[in-house]
PDB file of N, CA and C in Angstrom:
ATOM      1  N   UNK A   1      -2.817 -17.959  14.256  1.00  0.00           N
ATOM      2  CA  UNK A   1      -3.514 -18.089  12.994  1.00  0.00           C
ATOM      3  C   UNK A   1      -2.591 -17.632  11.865  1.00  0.00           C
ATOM      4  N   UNK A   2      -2.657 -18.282  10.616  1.00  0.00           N
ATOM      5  CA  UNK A   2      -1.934 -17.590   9.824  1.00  0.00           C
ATOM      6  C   UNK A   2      -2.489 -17.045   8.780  1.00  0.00           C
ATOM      7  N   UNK A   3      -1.506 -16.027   8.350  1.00  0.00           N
ATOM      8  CA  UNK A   3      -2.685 -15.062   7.539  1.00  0.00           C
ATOM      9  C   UNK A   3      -1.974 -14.994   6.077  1.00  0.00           C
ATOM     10  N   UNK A   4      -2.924 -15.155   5.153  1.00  0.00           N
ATOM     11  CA  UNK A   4      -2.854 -15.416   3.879  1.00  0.00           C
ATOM     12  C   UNK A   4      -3.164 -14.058   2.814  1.00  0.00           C
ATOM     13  N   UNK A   5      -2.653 -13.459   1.518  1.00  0.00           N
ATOM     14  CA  UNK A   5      -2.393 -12.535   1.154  1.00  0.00           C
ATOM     15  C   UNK A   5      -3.005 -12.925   0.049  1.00  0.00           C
ATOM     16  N   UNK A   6      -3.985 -12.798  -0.800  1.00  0.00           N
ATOM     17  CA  UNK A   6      -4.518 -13.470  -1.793  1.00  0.00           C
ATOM     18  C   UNK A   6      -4.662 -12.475  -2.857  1.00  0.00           C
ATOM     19  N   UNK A   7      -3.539 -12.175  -3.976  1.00  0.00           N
ATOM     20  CA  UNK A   7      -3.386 -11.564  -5.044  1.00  0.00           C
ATOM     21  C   UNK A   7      -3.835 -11.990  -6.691  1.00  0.00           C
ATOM     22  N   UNK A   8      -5.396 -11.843  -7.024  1.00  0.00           N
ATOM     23  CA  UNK A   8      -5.521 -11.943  -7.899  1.00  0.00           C
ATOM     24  C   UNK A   8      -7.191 -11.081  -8.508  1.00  0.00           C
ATOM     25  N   UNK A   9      -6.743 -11.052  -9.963  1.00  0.00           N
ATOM     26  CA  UNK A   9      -7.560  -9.850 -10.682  1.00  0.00           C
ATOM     27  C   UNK A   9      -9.030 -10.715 -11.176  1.00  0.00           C
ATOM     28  N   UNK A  10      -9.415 -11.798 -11.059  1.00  0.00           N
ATOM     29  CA  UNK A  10     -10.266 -12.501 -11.294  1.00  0.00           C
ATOM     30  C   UNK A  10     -11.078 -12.373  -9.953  1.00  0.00           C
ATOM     31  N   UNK A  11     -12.151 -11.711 -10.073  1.00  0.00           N
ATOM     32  CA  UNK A  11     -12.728 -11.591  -8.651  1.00  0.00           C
ATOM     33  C   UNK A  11     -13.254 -12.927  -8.187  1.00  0.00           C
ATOM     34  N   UNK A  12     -14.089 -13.129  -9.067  1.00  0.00           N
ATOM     35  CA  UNK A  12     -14.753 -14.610  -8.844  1.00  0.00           C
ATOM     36  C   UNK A  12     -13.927 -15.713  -8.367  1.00  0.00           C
ATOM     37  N   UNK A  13     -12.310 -15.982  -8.725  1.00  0.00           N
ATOM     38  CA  UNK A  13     -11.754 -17.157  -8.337  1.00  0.00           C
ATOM     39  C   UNK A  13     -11.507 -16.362  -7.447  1.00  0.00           C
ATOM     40  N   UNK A  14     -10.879 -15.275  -7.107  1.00  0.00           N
ATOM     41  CA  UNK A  14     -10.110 -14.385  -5.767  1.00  0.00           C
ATOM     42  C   UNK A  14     -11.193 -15.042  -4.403  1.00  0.00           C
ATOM     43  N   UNK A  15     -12.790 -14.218  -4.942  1.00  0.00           N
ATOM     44  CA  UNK A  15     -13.303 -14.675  -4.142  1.00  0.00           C
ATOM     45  C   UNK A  15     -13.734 -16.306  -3.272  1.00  0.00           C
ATOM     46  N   UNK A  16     -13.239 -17.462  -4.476  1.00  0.00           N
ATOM     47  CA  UNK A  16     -13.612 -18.819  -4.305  1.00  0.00           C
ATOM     48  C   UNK A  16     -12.007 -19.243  -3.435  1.00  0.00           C
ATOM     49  N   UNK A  17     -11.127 -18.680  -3.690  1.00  0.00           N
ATOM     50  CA  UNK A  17     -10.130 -18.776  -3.288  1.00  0.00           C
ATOM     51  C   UNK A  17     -10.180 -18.459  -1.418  1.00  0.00           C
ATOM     52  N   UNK A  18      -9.856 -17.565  -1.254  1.00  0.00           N
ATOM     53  CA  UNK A  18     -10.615 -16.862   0.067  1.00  0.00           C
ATOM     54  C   UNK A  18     -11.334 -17.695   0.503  1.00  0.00           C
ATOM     55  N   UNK A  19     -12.379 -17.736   0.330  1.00  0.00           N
ATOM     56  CA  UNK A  19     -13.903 -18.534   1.335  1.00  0.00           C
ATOM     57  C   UNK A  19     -12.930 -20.236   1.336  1.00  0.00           C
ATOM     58  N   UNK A  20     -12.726 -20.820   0.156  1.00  0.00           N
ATOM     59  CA  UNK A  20     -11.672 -22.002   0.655  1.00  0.00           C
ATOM     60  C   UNK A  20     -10.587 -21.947   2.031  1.00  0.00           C
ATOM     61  N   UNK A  21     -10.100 -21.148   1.377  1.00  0.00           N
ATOM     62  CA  UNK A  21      -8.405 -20.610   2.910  1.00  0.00           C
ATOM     63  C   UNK A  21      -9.155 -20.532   3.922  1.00  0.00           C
ATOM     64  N   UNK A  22     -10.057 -19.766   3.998  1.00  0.00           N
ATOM     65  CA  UNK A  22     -10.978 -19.684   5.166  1.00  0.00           C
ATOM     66  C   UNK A  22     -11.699 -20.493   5.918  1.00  0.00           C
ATOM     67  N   UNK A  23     -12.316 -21.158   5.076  1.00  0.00           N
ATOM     68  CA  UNK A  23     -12.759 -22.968   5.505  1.00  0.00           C
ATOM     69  C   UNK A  23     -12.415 -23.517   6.321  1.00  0.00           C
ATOM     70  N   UNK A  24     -10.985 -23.641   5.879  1.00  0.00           N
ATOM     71  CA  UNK A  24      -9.517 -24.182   6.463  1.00  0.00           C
ATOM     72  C   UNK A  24      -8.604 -23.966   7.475  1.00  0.00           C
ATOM     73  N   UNK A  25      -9.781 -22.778   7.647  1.00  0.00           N
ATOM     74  CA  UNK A  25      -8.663 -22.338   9.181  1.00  0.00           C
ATOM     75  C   UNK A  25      -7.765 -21.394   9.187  1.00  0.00           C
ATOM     76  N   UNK A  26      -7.692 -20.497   7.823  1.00  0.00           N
ATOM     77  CA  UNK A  26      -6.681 -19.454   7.875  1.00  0.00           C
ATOM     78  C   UNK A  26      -7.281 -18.080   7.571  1.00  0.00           C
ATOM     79  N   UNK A  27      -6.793 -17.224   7.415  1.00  0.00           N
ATOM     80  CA  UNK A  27      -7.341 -16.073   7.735  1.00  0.00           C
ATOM     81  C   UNK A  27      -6.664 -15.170   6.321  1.00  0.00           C
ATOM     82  N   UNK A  28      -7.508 -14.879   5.509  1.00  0.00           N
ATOM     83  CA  UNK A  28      -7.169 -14.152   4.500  1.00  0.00           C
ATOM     84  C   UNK A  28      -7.593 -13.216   4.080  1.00  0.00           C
ATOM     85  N   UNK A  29      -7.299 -12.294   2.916  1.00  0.00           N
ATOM     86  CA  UNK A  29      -7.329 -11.069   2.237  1.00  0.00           C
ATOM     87  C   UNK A  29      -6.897 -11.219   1.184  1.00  0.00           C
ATOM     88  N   UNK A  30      -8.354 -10.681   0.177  1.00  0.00           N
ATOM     89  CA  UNK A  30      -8.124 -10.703  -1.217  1.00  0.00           C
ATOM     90  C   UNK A  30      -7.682  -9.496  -1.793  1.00  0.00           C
ATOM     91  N   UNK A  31      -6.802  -9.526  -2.376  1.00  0.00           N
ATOM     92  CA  UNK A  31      -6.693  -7.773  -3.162  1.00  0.00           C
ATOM     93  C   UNK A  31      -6.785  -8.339  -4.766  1.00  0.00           C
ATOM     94  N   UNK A  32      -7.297  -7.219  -5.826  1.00  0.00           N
ATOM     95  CA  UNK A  32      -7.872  -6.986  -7.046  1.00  0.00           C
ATOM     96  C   UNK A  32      -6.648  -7.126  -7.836  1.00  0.00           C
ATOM     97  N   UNK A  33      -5.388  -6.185  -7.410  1.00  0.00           N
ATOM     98  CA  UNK A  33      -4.300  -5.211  -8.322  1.00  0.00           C
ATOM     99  C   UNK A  33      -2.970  -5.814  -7.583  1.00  0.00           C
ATOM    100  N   UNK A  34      -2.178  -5.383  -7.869  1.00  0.00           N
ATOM    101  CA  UNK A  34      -1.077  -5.242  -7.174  1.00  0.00           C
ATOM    102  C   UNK A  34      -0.690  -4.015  -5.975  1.00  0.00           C
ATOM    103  N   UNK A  35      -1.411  -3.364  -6.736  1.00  0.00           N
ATOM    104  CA  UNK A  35      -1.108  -1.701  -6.570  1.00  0.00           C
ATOM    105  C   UNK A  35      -1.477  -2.005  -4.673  1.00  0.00           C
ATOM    106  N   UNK A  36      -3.025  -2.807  -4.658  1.00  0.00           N
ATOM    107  CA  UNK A  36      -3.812  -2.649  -3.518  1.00  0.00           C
ATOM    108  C   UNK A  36      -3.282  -3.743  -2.648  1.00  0.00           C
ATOM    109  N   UNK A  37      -1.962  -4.463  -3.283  1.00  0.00           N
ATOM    110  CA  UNK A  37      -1.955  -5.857  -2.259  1.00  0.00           C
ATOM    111  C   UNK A  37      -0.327  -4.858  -1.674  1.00  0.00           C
ATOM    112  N   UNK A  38       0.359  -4.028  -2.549  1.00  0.00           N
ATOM    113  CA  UNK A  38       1.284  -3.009  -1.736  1.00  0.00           C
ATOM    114  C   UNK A  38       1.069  -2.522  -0.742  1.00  0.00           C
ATOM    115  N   UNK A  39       0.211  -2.270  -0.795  1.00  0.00           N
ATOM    116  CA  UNK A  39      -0.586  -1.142   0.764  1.00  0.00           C
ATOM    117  C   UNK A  39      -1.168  -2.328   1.691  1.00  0.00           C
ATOM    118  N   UNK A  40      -1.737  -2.921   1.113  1.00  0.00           N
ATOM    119  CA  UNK A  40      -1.927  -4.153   1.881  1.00  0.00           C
ATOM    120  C   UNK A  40      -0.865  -4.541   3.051  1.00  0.00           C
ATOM    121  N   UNK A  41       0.523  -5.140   2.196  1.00  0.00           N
ATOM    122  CA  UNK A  41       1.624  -5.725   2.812  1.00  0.00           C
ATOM    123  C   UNK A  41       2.074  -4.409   3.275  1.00  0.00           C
ATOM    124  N   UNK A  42       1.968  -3.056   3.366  1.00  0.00           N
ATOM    125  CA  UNK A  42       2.941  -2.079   3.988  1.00  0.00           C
ATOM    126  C   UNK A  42       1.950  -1.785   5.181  1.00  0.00           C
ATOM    127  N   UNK A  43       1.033  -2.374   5.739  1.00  0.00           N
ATOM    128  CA  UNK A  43      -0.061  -2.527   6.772  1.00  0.00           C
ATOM    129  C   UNK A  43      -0.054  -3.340   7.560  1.00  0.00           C
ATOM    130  N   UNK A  44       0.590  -4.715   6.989  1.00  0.00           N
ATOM    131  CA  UNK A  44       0.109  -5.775   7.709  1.00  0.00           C
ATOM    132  C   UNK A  44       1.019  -6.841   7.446  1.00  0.00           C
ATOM    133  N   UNK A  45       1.218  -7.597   8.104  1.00  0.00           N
ATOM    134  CA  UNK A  45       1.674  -8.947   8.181  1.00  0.00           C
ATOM    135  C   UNK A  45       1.589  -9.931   7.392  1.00  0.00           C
ATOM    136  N   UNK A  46       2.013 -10.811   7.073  1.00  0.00           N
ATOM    137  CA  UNK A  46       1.218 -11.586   6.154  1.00  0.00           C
ATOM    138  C   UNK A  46       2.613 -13.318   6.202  1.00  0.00           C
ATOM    139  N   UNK A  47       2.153 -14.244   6.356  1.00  0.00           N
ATOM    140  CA  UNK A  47       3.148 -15.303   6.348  1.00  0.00           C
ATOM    141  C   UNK A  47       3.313 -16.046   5.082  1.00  0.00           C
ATOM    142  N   UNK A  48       2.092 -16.064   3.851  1.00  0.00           N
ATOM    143  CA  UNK A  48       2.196 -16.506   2.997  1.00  0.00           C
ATOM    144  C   UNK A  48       1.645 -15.750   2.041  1.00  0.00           C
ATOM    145  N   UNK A  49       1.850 -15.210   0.596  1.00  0.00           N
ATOM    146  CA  UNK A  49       1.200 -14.717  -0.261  1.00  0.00           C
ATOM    147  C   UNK A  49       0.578 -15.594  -1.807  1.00  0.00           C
ATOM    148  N   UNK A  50      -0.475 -15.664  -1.716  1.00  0.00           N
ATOM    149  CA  UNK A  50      -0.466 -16.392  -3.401  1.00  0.00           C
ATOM    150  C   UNK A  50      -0.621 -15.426  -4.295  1.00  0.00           C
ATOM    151  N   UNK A  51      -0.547 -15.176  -5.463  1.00  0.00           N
ATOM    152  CA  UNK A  51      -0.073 -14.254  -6.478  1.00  0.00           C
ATOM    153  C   UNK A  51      -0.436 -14.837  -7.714  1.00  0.00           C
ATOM    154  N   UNK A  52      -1.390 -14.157  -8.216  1.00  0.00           N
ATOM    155  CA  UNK A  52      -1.489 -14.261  -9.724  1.00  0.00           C
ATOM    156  C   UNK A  52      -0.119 -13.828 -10.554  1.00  0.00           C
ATOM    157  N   UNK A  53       0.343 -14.277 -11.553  1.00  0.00           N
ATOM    158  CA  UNK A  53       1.615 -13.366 -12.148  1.00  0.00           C
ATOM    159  C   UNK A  53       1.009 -11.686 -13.204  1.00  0.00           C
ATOM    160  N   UNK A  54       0.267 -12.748 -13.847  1.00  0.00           N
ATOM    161  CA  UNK A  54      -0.458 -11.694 -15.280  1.00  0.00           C
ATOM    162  C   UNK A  54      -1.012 -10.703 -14.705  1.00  0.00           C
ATOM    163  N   UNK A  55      -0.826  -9.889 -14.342  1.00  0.00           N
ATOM    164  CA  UNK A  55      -2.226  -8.803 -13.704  1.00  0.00           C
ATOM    165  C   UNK A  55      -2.154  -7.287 -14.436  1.00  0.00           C
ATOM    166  N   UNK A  56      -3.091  -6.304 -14.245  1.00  0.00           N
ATOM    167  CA  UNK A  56      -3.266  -5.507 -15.102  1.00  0.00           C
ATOM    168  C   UNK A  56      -2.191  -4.543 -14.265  1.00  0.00           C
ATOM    169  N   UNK A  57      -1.479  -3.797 -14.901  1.00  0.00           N
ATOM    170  CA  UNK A  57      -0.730  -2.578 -14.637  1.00  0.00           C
ATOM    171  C   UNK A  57       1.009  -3.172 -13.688  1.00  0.00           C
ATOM    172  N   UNK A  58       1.446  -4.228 -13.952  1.00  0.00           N
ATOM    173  CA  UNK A  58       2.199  -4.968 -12.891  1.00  0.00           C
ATOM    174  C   UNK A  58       2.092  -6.330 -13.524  1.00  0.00           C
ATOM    175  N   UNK A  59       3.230  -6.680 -14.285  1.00  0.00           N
ATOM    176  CA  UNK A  59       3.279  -8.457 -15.251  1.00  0.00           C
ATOM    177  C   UNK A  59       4.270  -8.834 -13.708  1.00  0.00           C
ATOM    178  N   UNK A  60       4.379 -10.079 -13.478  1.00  0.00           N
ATOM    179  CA  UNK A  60       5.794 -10.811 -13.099  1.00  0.00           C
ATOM    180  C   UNK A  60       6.933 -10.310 -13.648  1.00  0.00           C
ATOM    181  N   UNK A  61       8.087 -10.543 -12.904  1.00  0.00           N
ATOM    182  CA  UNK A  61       8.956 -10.335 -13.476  1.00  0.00           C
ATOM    183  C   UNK A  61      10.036 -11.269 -13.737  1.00  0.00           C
ATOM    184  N   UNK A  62      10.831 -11.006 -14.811  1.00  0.00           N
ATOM    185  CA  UNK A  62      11.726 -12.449 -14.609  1.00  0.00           C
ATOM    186  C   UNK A  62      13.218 -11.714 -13.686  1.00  0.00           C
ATOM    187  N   UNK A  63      13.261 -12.696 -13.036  1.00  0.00           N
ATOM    188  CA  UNK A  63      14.633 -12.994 -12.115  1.00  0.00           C
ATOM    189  C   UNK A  63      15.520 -13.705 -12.356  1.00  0.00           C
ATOM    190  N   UNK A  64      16.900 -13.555 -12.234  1.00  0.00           N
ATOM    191  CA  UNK A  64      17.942 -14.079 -12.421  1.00  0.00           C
ATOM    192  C   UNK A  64      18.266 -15.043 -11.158  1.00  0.00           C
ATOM    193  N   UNK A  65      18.394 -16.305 -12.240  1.00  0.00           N
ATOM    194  CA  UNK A  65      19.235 -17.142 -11.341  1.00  0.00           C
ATOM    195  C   UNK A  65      20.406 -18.118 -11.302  1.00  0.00           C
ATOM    196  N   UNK A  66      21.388 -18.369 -10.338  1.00  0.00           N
ATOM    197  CA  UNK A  66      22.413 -18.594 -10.773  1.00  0.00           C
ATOM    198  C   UNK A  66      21.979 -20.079 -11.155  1.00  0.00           C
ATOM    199  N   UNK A  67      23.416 -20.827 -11.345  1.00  0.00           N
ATOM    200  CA  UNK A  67      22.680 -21.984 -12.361  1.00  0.00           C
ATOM    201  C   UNK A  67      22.668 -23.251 -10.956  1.00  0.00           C
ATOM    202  N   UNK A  68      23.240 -22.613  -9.268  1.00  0.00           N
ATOM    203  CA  UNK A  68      23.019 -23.576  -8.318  1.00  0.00           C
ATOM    204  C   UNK A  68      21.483 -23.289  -7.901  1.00  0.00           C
ATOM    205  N   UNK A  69      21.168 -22.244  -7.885  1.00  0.00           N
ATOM    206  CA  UNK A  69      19.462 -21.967  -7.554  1.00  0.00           C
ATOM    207  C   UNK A  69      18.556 -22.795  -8.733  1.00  0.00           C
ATOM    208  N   UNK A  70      19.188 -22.569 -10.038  1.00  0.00           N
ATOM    209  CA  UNK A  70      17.953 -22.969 -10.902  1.00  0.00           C
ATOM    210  C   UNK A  70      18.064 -24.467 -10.685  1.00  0.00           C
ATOM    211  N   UNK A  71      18.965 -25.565 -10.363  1.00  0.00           N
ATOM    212  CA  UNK A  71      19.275 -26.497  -9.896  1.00  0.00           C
ATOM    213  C   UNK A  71      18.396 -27.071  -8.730  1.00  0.00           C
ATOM    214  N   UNK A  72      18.592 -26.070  -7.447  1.00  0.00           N
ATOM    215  CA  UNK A  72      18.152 -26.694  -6.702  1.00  0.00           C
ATOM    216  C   UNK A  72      16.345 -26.472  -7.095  1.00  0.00           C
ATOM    217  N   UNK A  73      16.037 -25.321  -7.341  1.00  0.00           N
ATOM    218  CA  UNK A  73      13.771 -25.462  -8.013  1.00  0.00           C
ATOM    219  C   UNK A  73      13.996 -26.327  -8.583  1.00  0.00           C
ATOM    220  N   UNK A  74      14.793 -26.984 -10.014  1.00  0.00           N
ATOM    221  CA  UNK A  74      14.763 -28.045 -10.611  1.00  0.00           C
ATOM    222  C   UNK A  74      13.929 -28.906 -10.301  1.00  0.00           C
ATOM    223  N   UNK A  75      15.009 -29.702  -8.894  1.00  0.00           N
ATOM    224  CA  UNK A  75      14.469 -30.599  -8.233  1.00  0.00           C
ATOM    225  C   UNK A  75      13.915 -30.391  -7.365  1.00  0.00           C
ATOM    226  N   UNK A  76      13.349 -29.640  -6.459  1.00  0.00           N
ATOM    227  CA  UNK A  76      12.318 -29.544  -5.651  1.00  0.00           C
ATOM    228  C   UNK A  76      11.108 -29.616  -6.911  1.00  0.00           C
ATOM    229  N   UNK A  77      11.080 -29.261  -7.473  1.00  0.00           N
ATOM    230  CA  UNK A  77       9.769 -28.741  -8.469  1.00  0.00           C
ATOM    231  C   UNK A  77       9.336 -30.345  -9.429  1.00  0.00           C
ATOM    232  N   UNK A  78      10.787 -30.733  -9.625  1.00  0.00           N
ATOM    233  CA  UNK A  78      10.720 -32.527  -9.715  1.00  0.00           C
ATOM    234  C   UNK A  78       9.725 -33.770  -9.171  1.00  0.00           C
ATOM    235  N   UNK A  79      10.281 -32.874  -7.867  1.00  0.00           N
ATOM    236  CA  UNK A  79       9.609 -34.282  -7.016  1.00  0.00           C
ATOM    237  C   UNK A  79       8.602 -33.171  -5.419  1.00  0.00           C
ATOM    238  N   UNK A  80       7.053 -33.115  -6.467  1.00  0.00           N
ATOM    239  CA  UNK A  80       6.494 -32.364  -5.460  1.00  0.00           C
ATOM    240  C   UNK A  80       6.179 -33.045  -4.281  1.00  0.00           C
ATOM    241  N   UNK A  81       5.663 -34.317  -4.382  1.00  0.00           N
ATOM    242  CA  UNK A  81       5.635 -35.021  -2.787  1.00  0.00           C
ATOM    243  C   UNK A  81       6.835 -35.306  -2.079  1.00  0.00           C
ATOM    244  N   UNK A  82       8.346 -35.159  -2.207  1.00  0.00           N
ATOM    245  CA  UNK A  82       9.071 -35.231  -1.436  1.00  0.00           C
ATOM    246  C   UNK A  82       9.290 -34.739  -0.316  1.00  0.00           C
ATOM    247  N   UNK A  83       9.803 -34.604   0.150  1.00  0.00           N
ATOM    248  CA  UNK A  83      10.390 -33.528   1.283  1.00  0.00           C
ATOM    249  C   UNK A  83      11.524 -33.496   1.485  1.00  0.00           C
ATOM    250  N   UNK A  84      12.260 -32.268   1.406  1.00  0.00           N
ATOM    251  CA  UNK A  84      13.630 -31.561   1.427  1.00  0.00           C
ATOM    252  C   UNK A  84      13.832 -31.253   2.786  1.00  0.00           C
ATOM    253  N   UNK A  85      14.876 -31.079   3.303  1.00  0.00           N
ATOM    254  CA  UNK A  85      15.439 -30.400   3.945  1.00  0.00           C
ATOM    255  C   UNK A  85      16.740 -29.511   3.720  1.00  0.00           C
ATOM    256  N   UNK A  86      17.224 -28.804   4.755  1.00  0.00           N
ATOM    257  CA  UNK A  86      18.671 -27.969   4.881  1.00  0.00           C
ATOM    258  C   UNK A  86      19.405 -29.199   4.361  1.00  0.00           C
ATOM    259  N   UNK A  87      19.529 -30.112   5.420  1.00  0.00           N
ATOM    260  CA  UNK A  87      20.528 -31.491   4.976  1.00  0.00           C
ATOM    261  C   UNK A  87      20.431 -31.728   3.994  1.00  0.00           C
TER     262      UNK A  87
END
């Protein structure tokens, strides 16, 4: 089963979010904060996380990237029905 990490401060979508993943066959956990999805991930496993950015006490952060990384999201982010590989 895979288990899903569901980070966001909107309870109501958190919660609509969840009961969806769940639907579906995967197995998830909503956390409120950031603070609570830390302890979360220092507990447990997790194969995929979704993530609000904006959240209270904890913004996103920006990351540096070189200009072959911002290249390659470019185009992945281009062409969302494609499929990439290593090759």
């Amino acid at each position: 089963m895979i288990h899903i990490l569901v980070v966001e401060d909107d309870t109501k979508l958190n919660q609509i979010v969840c009961t969806y993943l769940n639907d579906s066959g995967f197995q998830t956990k909503g956390c409120l904060n950031a603070k609570e999805a830390y302890e979360e991930m220092y507990h447990n496993l997790y194969e995929l996380i979704i993530s609000d950015i904006m959240m209270p006490e904890i913004d996103g952060e920006e990351i540096s990237l070189t200009t072959r990384e911002f290249h390659l999201i470019y185009k992945l982010l281009s062409y969302p029905k494609k499929t990439f590989s290593r090759a």
